[in-house]
N, C-alpha and C. Protein backbone atom coordinates (compact mmCIF):
# COMPACT_ATOMS: atom_id res chain seq x y z
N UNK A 1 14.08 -23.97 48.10
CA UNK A 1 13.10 -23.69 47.10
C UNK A 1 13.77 -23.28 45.79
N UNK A 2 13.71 -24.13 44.94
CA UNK A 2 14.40 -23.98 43.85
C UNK A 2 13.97 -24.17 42.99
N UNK A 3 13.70 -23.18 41.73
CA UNK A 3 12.31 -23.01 40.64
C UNK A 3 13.49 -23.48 39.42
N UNK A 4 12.39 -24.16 38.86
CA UNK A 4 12.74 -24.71 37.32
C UNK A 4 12.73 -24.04 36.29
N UNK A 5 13.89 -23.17 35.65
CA UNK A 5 13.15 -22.47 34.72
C UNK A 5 12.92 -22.91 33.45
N UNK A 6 12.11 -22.51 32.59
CA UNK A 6 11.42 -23.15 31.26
C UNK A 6 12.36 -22.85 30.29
N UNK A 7 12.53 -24.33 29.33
CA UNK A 7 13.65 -23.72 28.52
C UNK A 7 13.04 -22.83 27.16
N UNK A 8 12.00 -22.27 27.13
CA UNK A 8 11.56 -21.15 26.34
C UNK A 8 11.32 -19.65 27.87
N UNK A 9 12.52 -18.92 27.39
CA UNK A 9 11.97 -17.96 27.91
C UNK A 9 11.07 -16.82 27.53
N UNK A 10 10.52 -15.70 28.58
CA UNK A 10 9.71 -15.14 28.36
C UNK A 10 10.00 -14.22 27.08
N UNK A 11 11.09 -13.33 27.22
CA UNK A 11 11.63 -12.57 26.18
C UNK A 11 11.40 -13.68 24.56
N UNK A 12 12.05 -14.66 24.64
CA UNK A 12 11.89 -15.21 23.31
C UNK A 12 10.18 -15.74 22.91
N UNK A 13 9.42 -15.81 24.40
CA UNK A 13 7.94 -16.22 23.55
C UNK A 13 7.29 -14.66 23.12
N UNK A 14 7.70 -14.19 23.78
CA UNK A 14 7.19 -12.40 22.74
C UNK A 14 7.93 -12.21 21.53
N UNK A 15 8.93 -12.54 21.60
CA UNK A 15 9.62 -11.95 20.01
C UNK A 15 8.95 -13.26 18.73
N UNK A 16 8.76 -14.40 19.40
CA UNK A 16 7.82 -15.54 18.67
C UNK A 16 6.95 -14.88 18.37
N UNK A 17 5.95 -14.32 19.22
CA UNK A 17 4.35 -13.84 19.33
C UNK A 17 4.42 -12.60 18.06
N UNK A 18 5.45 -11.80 18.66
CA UNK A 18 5.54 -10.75 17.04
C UNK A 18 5.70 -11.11 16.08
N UNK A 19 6.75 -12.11 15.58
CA UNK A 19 7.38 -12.54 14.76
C UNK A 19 5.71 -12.75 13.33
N UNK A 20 5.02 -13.56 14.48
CA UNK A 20 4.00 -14.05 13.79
C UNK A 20 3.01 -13.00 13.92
N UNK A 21 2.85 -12.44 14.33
CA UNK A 21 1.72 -10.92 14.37
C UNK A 21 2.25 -10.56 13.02
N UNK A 22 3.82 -9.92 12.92
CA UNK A 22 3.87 -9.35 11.59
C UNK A 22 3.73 -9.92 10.32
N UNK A 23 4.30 -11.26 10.33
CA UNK A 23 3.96 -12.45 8.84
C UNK A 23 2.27 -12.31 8.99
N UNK A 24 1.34 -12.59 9.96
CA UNK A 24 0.37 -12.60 9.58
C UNK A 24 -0.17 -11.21 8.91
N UNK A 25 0.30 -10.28 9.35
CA UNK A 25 -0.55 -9.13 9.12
C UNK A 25 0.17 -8.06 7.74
N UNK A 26 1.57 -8.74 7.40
CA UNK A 26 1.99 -8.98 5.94
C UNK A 26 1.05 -9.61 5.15
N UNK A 27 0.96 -10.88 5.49
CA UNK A 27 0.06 -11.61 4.51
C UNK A 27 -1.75 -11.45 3.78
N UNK A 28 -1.93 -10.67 4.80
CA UNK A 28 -3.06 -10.31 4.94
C UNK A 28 -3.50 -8.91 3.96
N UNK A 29 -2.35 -8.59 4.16
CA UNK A 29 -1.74 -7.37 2.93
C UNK A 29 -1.78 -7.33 1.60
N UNK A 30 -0.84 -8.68 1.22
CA UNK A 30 -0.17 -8.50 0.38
C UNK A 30 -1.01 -9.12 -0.58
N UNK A 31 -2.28 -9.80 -0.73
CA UNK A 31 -2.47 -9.38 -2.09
C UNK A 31 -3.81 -8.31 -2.33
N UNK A 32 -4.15 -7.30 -1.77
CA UNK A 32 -4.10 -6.11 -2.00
C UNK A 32 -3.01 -5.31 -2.66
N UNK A 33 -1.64 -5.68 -2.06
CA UNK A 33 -0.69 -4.68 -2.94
C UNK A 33 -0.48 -5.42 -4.03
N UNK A 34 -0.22 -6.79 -4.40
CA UNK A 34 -0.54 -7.11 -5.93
C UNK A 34 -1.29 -6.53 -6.73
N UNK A 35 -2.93 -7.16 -6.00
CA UNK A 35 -3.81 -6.07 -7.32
C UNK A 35 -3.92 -4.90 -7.57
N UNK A 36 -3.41 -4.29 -6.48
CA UNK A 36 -3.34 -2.75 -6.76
C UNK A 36 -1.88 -2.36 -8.27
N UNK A 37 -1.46 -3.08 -8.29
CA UNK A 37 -0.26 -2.89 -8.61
C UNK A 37 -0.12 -3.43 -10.08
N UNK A 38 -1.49 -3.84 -10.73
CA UNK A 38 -1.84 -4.53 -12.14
C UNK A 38 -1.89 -3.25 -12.36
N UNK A 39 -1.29 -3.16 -13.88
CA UNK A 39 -1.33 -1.78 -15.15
C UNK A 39 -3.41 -1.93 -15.49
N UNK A 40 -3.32 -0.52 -15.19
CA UNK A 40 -4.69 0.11 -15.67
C UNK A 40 -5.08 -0.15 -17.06
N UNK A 41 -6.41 -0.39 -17.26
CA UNK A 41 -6.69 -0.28 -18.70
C UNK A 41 -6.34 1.15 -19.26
N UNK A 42 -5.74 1.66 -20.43
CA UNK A 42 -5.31 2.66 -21.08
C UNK A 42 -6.83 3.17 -21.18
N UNK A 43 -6.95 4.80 -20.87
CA UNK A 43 -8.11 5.34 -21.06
C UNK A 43 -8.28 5.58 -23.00
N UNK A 44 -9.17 6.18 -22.90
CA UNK A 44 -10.02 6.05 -24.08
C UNK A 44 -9.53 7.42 -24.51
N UNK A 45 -8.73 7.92 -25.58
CA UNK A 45 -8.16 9.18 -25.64
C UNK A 45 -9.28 10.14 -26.31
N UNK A 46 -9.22 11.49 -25.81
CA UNK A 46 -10.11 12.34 -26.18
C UNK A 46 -9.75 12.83 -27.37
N UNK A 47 -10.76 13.39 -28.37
CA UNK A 47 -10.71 13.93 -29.23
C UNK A 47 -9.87 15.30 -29.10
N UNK A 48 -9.23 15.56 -30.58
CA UNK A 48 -9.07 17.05 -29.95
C UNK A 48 -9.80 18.24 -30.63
N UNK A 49 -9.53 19.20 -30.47
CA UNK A 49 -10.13 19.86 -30.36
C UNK A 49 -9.93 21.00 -31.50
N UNK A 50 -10.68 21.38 -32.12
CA UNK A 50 -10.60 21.81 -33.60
C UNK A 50 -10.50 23.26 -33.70
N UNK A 51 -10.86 24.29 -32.59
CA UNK A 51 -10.14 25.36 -32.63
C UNK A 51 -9.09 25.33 -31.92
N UNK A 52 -8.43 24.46 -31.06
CA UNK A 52 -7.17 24.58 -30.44
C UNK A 52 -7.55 24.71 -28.90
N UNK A 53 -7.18 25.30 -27.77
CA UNK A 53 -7.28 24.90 -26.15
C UNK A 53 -7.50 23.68 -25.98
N UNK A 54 -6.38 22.90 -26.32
CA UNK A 54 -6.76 21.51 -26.02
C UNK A 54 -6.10 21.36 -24.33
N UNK A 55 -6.50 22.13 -22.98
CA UNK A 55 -5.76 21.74 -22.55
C UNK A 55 -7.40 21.50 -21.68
N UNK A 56 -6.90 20.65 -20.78
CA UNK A 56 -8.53 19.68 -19.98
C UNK A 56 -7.75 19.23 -18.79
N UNK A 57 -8.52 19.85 -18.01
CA UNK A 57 -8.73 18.66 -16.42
C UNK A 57 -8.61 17.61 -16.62
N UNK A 58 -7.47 16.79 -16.84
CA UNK A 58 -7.34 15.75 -16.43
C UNK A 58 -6.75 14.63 -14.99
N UNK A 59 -6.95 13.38 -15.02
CA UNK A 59 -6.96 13.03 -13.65
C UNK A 59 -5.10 13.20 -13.06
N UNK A 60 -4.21 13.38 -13.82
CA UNK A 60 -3.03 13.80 -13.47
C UNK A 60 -2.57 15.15 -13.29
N UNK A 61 -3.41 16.42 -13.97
CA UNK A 61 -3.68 17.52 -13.45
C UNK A 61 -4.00 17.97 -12.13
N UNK A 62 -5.27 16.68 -12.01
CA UNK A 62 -6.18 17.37 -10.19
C UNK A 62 -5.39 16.44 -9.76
N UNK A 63 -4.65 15.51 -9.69
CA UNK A 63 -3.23 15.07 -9.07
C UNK A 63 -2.41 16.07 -8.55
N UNK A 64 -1.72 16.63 -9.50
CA UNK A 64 -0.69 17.91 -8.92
C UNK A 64 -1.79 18.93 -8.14
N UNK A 65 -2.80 19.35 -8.96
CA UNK A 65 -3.19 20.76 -8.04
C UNK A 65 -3.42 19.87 -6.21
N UNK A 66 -3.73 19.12 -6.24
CA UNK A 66 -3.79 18.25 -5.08
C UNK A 66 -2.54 18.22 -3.92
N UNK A 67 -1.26 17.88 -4.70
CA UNK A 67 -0.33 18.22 -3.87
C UNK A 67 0.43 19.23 -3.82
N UNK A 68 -0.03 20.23 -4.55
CA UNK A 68 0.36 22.06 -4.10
C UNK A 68 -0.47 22.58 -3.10
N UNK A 69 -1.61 21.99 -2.77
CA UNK A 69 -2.07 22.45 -1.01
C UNK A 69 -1.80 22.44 -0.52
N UNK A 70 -1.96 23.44 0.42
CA UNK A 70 -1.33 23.90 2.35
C UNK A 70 -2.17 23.70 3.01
């Protein structure tokens, strides 16, 4: 009794099977990270402010206070 073995083995049809799991699920990705990755329209700059405290909540402010939480 003498078995034939296949000249694709098992080990290499899984590393195939990933191979293509990850290109697909790259691709599927990637242009999300393109458009994410287009320059923002420049905001609309605020006036300032005519007795002075020009300082304002802005969205790079509640940025940092954001990552000084515990």
């Amino acid at each position: 009794m003498s078995e034939k073995s296949s000249p694709v083995s098992r080990r290499s049809l899984f590393a195939g099977a990933a191979t293509v799991g990850a290109v697909a699920a790259a691709a599927s990705v990637l242009p999300t990270v393109i458009k994410n990755n287009l320059p923002a329209a420049p905001a609309m700059a605020l006036p300032k402010p005519e007795r002075g405290g020009g300082y304002s909540l802005s969205e790079h402010v509640q940025r940092y206070y954001k990552t000084t939480r515990i």
